[in-house]
PDB file of N, CA and C in Angstrom:
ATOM      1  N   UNK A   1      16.375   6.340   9.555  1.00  0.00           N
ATOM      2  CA  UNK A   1      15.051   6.586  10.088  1.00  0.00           C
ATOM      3  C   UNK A   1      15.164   7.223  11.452  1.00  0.00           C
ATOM      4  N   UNK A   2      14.398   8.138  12.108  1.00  0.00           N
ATOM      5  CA  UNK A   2      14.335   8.778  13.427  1.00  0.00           C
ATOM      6  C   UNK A   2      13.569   7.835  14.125  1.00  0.00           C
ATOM      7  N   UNK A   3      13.997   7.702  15.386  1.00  0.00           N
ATOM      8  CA  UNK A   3      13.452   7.057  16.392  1.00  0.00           C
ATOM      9  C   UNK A   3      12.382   7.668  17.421  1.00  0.00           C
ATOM     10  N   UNK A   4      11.434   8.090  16.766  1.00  0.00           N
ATOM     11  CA  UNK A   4      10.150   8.870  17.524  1.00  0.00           C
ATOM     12  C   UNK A   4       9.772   8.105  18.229  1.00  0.00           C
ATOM     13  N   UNK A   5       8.935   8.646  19.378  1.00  0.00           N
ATOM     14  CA  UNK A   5       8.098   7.891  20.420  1.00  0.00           C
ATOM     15  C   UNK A   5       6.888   7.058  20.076  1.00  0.00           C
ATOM     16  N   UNK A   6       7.075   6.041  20.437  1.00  0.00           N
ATOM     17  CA  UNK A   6       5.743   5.079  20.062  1.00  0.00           C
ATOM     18  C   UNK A   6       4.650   5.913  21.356  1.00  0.00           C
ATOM     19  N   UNK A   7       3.733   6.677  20.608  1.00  0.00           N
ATOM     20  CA  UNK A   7       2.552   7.461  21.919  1.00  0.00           C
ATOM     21  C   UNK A   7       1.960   6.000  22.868  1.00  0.00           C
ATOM     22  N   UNK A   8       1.631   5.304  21.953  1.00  0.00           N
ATOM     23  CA  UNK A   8       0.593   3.793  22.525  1.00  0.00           C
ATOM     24  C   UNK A   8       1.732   3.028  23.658  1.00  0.00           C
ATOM     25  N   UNK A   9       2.647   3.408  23.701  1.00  0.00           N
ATOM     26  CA  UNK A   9       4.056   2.035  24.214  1.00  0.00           C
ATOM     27  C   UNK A   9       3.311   0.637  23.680  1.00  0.00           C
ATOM     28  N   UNK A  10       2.318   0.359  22.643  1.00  0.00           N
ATOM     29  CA  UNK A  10       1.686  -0.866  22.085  1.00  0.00           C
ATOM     30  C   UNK A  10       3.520  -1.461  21.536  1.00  0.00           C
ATOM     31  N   UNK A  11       3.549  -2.843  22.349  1.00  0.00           N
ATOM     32  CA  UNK A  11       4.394  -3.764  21.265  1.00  0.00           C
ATOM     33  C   UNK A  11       5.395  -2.554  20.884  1.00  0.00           C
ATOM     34  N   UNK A  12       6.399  -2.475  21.991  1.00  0.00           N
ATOM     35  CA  UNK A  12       7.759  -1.651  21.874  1.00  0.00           C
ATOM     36  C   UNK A  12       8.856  -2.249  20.848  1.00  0.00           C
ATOM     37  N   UNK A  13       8.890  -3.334  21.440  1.00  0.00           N
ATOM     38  CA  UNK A  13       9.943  -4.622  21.164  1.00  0.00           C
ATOM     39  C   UNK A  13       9.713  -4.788  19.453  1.00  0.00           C
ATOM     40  N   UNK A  14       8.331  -5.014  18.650  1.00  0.00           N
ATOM     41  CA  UNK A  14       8.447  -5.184  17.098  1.00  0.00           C
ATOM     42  C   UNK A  14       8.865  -3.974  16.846  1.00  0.00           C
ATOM     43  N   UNK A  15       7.841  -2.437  17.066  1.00  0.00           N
ATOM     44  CA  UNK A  15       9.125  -1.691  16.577  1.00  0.00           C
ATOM     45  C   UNK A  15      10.104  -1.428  16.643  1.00  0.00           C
ATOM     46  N   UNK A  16      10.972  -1.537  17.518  1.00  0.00           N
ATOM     47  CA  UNK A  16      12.064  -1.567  17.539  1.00  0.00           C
ATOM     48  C   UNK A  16      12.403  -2.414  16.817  1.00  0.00           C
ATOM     49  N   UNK A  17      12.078  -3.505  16.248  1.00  0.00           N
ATOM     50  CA  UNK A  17      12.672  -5.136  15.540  1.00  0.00           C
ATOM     51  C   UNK A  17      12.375  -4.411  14.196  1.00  0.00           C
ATOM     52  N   UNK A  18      11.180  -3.803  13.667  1.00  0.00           N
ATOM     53  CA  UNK A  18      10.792  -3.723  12.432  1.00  0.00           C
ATOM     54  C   UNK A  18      11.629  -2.254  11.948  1.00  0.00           C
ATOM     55  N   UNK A  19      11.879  -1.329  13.174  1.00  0.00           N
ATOM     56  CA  UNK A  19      12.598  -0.168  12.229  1.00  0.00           C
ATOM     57  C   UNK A  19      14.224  -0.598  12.361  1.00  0.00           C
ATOM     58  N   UNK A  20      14.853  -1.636  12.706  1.00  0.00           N
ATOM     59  CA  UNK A  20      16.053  -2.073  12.449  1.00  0.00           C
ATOM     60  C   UNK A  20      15.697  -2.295  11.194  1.00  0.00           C
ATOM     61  N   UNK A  21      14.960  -3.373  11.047  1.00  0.00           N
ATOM     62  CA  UNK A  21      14.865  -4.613   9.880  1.00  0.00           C
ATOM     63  C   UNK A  21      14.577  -3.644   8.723  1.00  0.00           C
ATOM     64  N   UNK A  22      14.278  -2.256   9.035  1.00  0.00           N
ATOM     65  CA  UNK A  22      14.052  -1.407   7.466  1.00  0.00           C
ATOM     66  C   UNK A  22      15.461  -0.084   7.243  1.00  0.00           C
ATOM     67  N   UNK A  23      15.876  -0.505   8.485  1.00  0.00           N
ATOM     68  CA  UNK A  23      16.776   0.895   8.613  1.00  0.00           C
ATOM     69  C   UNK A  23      18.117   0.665   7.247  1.00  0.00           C
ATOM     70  N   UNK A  24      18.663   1.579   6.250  1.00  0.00           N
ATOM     71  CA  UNK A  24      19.384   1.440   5.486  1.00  0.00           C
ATOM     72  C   UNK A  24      18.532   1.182   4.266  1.00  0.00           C
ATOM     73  N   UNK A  25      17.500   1.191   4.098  1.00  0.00           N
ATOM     74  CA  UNK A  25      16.878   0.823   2.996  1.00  0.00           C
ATOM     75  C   UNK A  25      16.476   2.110   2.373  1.00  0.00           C
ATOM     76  N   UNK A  26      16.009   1.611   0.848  1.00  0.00           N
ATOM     77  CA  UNK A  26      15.457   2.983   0.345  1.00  0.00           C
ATOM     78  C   UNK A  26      14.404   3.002   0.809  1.00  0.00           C
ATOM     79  N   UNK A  27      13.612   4.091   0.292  1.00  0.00           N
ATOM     80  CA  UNK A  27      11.804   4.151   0.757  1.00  0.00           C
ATOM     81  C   UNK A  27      11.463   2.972  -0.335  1.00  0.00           C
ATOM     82  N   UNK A  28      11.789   2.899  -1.683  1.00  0.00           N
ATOM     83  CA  UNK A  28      11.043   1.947  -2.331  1.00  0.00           C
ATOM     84  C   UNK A  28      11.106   0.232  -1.851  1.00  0.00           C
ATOM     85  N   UNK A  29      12.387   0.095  -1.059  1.00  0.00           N
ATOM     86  CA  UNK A  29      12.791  -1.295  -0.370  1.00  0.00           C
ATOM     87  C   UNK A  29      11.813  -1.098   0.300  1.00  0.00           C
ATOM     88  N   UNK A  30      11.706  -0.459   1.304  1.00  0.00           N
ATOM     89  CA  UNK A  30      10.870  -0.225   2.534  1.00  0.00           C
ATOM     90  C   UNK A  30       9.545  -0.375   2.771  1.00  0.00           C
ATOM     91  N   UNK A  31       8.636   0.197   1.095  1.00  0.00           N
ATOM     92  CA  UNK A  31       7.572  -0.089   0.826  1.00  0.00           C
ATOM     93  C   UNK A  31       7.528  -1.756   0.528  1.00  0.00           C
ATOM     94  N   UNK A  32       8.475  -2.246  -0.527  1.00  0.00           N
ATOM     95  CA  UNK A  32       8.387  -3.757  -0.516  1.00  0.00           C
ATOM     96  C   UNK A  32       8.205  -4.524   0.505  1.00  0.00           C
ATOM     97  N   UNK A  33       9.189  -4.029   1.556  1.00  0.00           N
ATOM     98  CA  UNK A  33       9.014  -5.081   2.898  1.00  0.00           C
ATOM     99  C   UNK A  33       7.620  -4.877   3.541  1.00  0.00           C
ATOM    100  N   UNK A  34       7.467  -3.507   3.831  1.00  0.00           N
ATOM    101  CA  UNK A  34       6.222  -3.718   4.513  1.00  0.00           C
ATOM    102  C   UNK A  34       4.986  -4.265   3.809  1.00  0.00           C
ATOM    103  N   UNK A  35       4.688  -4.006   2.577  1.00  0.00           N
ATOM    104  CA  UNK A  35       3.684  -4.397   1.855  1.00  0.00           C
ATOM    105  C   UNK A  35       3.997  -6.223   1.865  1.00  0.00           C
ATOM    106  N   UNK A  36       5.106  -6.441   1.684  1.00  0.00           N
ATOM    107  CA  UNK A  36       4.858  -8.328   1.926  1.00  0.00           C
ATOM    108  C   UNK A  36       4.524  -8.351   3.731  1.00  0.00           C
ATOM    109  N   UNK A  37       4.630  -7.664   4.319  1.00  0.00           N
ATOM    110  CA  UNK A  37       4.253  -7.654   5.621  1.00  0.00           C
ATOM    111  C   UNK A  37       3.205  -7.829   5.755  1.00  0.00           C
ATOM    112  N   UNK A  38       2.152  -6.689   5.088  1.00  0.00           N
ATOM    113  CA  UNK A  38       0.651  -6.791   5.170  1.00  0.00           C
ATOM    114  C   UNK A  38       0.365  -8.243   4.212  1.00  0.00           C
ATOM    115  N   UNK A  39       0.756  -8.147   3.265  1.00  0.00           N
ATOM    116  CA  UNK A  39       0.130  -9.396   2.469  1.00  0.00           C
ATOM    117  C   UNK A  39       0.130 -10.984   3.111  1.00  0.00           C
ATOM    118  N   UNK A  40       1.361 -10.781   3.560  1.00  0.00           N
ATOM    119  CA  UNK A  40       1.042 -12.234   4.940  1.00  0.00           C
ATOM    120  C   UNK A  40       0.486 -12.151   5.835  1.00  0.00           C
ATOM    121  N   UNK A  41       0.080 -10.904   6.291  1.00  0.00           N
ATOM    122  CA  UNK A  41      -0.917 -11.165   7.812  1.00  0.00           C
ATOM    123  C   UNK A  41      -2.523 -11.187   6.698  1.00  0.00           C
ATOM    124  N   UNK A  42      -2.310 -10.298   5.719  1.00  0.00           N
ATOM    125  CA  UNK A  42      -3.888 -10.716   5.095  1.00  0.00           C
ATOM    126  C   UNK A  42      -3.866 -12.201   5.155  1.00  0.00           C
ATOM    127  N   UNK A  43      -3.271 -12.789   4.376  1.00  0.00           N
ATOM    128  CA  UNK A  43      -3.141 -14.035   3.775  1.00  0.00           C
ATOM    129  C   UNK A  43      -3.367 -15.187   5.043  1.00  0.00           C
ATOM    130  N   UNK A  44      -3.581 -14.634   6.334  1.00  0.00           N
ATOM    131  CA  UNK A  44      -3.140 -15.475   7.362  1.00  0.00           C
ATOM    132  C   UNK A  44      -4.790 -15.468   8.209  1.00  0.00           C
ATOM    133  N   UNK A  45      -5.232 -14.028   7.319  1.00  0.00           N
ATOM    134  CA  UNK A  45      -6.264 -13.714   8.104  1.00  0.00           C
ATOM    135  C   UNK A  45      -7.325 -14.555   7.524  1.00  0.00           C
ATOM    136  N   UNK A  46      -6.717 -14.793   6.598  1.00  0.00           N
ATOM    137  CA  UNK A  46      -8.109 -15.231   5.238  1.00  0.00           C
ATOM    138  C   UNK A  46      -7.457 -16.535   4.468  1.00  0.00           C
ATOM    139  N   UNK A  47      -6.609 -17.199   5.519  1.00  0.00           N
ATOM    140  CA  UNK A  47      -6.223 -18.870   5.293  1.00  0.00           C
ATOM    141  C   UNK A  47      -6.976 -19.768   4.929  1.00  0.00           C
ATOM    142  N   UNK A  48      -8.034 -19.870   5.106  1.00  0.00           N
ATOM    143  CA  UNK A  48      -8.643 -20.650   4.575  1.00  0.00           C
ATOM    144  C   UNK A  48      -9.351 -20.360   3.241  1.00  0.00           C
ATOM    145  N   UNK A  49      -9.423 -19.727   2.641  1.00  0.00           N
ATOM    146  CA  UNK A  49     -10.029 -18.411   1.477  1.00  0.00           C
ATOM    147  C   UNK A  49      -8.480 -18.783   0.446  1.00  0.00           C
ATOM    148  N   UNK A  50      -7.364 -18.383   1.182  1.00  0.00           N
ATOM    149  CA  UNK A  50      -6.269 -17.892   0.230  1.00  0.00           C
ATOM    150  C   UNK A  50      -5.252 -18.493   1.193  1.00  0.00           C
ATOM    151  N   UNK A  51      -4.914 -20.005   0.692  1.00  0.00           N
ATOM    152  CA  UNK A  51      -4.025 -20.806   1.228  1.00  0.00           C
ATOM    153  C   UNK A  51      -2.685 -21.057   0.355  1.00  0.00           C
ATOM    154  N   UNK A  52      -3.097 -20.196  -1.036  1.00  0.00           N
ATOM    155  CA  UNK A  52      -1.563 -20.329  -1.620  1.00  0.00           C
ATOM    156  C   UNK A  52      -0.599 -19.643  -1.651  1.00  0.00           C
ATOM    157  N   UNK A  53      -0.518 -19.003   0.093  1.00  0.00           N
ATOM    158  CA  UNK A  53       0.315 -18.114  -0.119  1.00  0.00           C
ATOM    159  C   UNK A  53       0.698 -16.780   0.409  1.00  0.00           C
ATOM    160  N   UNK A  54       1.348 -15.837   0.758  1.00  0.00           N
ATOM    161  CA  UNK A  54       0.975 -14.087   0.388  1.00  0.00           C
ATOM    162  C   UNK A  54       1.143 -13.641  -0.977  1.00  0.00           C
ATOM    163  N   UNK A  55       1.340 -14.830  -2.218  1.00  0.00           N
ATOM    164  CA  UNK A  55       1.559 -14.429  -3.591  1.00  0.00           C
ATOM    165  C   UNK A  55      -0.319 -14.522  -4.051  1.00  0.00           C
ATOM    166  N   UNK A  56      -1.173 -15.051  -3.133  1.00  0.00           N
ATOM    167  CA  UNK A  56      -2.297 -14.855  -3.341  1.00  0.00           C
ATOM    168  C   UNK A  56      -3.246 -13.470  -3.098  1.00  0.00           C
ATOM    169  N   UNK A  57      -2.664 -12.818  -2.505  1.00  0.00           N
ATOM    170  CA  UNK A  57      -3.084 -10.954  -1.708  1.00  0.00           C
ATOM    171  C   UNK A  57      -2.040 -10.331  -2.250  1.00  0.00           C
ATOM    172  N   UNK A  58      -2.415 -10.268  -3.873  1.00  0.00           N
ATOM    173  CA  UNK A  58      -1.987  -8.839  -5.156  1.00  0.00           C
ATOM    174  C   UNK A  58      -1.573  -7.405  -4.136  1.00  0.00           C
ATOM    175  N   UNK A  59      -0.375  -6.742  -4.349  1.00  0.00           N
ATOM    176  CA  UNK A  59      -0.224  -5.778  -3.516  1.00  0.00           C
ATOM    177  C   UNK A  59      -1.262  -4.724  -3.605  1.00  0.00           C
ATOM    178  N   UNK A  60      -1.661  -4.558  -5.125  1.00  0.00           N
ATOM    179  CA  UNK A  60      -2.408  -3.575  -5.389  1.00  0.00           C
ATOM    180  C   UNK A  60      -4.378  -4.329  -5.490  1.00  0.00           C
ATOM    181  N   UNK A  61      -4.507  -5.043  -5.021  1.00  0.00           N
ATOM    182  CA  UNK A  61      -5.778  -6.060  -4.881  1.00  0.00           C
ATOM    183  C   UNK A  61      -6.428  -4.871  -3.751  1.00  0.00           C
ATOM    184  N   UNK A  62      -7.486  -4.973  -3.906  1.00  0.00           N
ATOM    185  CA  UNK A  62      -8.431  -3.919  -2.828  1.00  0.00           C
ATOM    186  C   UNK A  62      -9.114  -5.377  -1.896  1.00  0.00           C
ATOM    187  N   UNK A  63      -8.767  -4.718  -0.766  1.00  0.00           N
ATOM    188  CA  UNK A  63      -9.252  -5.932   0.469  1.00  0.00           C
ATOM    189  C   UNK A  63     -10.253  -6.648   0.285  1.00  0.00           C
ATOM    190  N   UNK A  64     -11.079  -5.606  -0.054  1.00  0.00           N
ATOM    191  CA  UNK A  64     -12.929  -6.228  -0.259  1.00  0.00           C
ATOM    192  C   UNK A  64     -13.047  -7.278  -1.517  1.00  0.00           C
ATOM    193  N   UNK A  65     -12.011  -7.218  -2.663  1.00  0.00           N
ATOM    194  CA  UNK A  65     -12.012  -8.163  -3.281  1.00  0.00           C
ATOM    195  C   UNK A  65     -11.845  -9.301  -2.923  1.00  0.00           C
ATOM    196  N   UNK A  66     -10.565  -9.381  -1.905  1.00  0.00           N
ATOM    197  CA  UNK A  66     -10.091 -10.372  -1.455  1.00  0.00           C
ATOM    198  C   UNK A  66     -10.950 -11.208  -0.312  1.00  0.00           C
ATOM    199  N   UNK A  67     -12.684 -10.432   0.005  1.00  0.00           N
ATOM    200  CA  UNK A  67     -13.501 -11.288   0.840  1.00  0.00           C
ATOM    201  C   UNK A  67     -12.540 -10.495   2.242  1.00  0.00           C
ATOM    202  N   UNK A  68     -12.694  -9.670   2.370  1.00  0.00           N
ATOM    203  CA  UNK A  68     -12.462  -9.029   3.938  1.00  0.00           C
ATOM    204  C   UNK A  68     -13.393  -8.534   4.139  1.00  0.00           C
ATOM    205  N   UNK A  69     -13.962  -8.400   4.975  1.00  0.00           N
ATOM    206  CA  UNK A  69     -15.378  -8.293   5.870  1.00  0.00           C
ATOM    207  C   UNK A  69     -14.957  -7.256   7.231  1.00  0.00           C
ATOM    208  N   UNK A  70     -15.724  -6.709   7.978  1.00  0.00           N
ATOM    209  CA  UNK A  70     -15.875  -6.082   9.387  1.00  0.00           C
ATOM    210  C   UNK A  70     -15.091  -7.144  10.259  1.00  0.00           C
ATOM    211  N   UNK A  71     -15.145  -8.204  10.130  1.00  0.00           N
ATOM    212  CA  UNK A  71     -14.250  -9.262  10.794  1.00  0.00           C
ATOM    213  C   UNK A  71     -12.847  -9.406  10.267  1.00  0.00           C
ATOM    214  N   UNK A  72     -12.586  -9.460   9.384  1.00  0.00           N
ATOM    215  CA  UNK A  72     -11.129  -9.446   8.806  1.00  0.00           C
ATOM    216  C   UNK A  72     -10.669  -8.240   8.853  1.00  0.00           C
ATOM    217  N   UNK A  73     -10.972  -7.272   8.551  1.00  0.00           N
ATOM    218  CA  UNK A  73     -10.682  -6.334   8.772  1.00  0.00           C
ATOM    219  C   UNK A  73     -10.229  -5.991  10.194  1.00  0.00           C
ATOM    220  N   UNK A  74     -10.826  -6.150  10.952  1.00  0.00           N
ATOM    221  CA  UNK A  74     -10.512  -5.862  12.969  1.00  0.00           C
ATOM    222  C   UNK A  74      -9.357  -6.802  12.681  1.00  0.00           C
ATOM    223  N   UNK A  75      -9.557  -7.876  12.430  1.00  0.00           N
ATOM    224  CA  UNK A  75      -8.180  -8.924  12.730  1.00  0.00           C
ATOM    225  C   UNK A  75      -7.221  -9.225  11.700  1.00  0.00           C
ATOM    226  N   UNK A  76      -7.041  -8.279  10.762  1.00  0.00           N
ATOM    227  CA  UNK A  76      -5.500  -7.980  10.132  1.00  0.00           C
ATOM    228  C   UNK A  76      -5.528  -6.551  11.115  1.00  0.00           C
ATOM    229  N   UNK A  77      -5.775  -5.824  11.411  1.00  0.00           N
ATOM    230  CA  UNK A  77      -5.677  -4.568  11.711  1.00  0.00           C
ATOM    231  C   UNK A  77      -5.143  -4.864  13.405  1.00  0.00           C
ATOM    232  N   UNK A  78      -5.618  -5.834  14.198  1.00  0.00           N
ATOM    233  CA  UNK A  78      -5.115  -6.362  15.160  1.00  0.00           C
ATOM    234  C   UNK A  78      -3.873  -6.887  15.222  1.00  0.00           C
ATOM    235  N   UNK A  79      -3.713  -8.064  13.806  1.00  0.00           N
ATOM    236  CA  UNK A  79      -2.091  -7.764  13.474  1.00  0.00           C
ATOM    237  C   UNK A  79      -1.118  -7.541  13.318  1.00  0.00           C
ATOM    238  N   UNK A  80      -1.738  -6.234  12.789  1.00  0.00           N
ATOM    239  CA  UNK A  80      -0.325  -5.427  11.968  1.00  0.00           C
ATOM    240  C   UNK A  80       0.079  -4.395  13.260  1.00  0.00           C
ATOM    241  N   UNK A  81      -1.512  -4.318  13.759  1.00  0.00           N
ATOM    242  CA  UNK A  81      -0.655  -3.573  15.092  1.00  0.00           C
ATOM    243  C   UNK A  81       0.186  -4.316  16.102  1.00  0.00           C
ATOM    244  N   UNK A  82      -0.021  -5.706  16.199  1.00  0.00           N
ATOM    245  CA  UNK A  82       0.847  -6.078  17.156  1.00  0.00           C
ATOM    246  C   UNK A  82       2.471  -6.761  16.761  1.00  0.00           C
ATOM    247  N   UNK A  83       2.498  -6.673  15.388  1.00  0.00           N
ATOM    248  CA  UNK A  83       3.548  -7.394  14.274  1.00  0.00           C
ATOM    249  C   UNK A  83       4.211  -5.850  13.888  1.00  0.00           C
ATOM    250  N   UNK A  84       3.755  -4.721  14.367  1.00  0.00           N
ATOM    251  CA  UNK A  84       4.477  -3.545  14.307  1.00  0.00           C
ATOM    252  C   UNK A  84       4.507  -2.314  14.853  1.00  0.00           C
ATOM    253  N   UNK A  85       4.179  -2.582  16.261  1.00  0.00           N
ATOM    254  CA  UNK A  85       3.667  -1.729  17.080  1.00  0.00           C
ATOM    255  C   UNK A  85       3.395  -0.536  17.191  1.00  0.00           C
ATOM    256  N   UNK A  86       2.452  -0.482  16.057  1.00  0.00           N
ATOM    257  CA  UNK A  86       2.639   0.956  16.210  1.00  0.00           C
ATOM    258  C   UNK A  86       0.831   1.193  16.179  1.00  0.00           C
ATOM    259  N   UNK A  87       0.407   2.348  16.758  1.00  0.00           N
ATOM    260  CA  UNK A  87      -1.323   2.677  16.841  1.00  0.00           C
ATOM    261  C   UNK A  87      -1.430   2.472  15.997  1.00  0.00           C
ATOM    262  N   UNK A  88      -2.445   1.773  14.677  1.00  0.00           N
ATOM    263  CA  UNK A  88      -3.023   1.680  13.369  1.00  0.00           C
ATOM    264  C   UNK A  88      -4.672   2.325  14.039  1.00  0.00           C
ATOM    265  N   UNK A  89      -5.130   2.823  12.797  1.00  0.00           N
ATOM    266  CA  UNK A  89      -6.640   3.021  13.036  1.00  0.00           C
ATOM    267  C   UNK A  89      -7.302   1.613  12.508  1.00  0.00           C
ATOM    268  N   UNK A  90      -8.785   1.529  13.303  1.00  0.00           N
ATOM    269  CA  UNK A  90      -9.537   0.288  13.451  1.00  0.00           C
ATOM    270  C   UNK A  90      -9.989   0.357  11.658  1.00  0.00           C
ATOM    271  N   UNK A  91     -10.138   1.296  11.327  1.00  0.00           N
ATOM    272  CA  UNK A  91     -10.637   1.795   9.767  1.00  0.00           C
ATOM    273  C   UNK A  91      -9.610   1.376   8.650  1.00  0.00           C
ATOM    274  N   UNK A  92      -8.311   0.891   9.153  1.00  0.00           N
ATOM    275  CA  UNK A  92      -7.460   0.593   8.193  1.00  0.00           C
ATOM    276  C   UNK A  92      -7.605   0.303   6.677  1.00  0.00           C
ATOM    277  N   UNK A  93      -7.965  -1.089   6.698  1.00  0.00           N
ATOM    278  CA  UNK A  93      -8.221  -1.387   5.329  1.00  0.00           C
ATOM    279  C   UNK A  93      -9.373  -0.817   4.858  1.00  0.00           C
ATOM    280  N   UNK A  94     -10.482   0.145   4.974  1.00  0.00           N
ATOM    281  CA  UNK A  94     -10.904   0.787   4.486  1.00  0.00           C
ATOM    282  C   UNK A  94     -10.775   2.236   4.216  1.00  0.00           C
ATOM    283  N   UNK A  95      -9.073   2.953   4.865  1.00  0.00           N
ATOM    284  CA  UNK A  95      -9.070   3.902   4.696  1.00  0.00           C
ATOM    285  C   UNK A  95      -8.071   4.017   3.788  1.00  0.00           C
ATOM    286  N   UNK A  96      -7.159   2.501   3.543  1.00  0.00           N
ATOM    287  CA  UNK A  96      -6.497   2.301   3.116  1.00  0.00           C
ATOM    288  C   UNK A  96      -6.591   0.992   2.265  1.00  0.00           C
ATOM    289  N   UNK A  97      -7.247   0.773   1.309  1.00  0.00           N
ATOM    290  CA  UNK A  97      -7.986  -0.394   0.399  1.00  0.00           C
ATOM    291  C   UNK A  97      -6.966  -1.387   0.130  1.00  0.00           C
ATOM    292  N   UNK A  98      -5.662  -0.897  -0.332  1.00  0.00           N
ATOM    293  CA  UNK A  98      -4.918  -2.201  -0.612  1.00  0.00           C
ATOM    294  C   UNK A  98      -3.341  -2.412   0.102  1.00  0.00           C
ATOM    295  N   UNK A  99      -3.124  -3.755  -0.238  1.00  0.00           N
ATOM    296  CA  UNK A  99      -2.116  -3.842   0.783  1.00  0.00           C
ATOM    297  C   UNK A  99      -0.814  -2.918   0.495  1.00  0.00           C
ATOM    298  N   UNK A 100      -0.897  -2.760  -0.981  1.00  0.00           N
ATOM    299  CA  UNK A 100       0.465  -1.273  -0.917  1.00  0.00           C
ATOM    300  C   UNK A 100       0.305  -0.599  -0.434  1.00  0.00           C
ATOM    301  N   UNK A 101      -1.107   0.124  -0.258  1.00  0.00           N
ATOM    302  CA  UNK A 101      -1.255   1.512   0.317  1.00  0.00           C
ATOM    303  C   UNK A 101      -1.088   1.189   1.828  1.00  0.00           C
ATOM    304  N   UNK A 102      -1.410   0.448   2.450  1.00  0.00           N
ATOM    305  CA  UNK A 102      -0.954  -0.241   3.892  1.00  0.00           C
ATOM    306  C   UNK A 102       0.101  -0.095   4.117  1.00  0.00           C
ATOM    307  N   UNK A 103       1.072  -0.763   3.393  1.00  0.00           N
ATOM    308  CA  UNK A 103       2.429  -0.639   3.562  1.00  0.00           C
ATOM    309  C   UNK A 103       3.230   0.431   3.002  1.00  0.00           C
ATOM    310  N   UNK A 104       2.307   1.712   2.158  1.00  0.00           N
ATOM    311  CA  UNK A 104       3.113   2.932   2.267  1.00  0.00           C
ATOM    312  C   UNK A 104       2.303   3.640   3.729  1.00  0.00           C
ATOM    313  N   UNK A 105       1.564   4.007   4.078  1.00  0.00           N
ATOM    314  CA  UNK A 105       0.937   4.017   5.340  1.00  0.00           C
ATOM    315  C   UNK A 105       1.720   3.551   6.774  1.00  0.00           C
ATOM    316  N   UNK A 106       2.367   2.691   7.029  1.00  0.00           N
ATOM    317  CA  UNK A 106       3.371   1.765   7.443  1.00  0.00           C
ATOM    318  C   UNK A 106       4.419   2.941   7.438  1.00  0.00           C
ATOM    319  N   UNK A 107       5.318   2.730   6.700  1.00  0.00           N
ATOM    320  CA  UNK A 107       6.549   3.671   6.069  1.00  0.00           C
ATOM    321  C   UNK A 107       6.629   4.738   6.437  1.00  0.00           C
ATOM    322  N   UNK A 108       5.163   5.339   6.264  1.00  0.00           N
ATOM    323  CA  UNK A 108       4.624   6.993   6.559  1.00  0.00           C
ATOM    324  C   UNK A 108       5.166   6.776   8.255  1.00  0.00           C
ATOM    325  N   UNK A 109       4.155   6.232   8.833  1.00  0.00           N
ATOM    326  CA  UNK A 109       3.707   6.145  10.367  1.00  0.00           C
ATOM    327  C   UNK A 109       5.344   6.110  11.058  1.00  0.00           C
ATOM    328  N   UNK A 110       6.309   5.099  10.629  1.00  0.00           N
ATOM    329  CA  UNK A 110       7.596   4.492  11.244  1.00  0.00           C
ATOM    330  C   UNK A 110       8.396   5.580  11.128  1.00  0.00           C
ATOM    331  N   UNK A 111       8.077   7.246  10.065  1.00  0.00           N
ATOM    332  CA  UNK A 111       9.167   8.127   9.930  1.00  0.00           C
ATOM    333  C   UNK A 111       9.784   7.912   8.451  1.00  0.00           C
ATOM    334  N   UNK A 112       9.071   7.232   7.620  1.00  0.00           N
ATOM    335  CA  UNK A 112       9.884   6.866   6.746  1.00  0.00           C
ATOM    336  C   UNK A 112      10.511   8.247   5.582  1.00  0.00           C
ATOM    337  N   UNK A 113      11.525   8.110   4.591  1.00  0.00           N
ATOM    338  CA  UNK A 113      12.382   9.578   4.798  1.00  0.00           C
ATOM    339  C   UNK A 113      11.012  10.376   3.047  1.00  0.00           C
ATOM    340  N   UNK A 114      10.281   9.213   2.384  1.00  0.00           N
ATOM    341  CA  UNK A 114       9.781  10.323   1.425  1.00  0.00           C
ATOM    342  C   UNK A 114       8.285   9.684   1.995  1.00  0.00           C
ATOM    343  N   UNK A 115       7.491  10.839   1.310  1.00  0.00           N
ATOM    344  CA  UNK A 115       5.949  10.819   1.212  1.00  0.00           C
ATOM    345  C   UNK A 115       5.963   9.620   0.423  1.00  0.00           C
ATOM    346  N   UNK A 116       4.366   8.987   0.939  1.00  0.00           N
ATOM    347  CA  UNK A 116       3.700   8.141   0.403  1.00  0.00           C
ATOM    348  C   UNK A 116       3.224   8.414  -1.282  1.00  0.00           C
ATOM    349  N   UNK A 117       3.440   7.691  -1.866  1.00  0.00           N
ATOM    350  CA  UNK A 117       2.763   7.964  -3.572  1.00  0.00           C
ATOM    351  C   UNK A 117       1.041   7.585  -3.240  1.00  0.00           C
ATOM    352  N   UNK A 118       0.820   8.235  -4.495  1.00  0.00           N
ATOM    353  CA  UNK A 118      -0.869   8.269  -3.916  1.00  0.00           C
ATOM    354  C   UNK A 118      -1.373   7.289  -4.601  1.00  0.00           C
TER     355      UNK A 118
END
C-alpha cells in the first residue's frame, strides 16, 4: 500500500495502525477486515438494537434496515473516522448503504491496490 498524506492529520496514529494491520494482504482480505471493521462500530452504535454481536450487521444488510437513523448515522461515521483516520463524508452510510460497500470505500480511500466492485 502507498503511504499518502492523511489531508485532515484526523487520528494519524490509527492510520498508521490500520494500514500496517492491512499491509500484505490481498484487496479481497482487505475488504474482509475492513468490512468486520464497520460491522462492529455499527453493531456498537446500535447495541442496544443488535447485542448479538457484529454477526448481527449482514455485510451486505443496507443500514436503514438495520434501524440507522440521522443519529446513527453521524455516530458510526464519527467512528470510523476516528478508528481510521481518515476524512469520511458525514453522508456515509447513505452514500454508501451497506457495510461492504463501507469497507470497499475504506480500501479505496487507504490506497488500496484494485477498484472497488460495485
Amino acid at each position: 500500500m502507498s503511504e499518502s498524506v492523511n489531508p485532515t492529520g484526523a487520528e494519524p496514529d490509527a492510520l498508521s495502525a490500520l494500514r500496517r494491520r492491512l499491509e500484505g494482504r490481498t484487496a479481497d482480505e482487505q475488504d474482509r477486515a475492513l468490512t468486520a471493521l464497520v460491522r462492529e462500530q455499527a453493531r456498537d452504535v446500535l447495541r442496544t438494537v443488535l447485542p448479538d454481536g457484529p454477526d448481527a450487521v449482514e455485510p451486505g444488510r443496507p443500514f436503514r434496515d438495520l434501524g440507522f437513523d440521522s443519529l446513527a448515522a453521524v455516530e458510526l461515521h464519527r467512528r470510523l473516522t476516528a478508528a481510521t483516520g481518515l476524512d469520511l463524508p458525514v453522508t456515509l452510510v447513505f452514500d454508501h448503504p451497506t457495510p461492504q460497500a463501507v469497507g470497499r470505500l475504506l480500501r479505496t480511500l487507504l490506497g488500496g491496490d484494485a477498484a472497488p466492485a460495485p
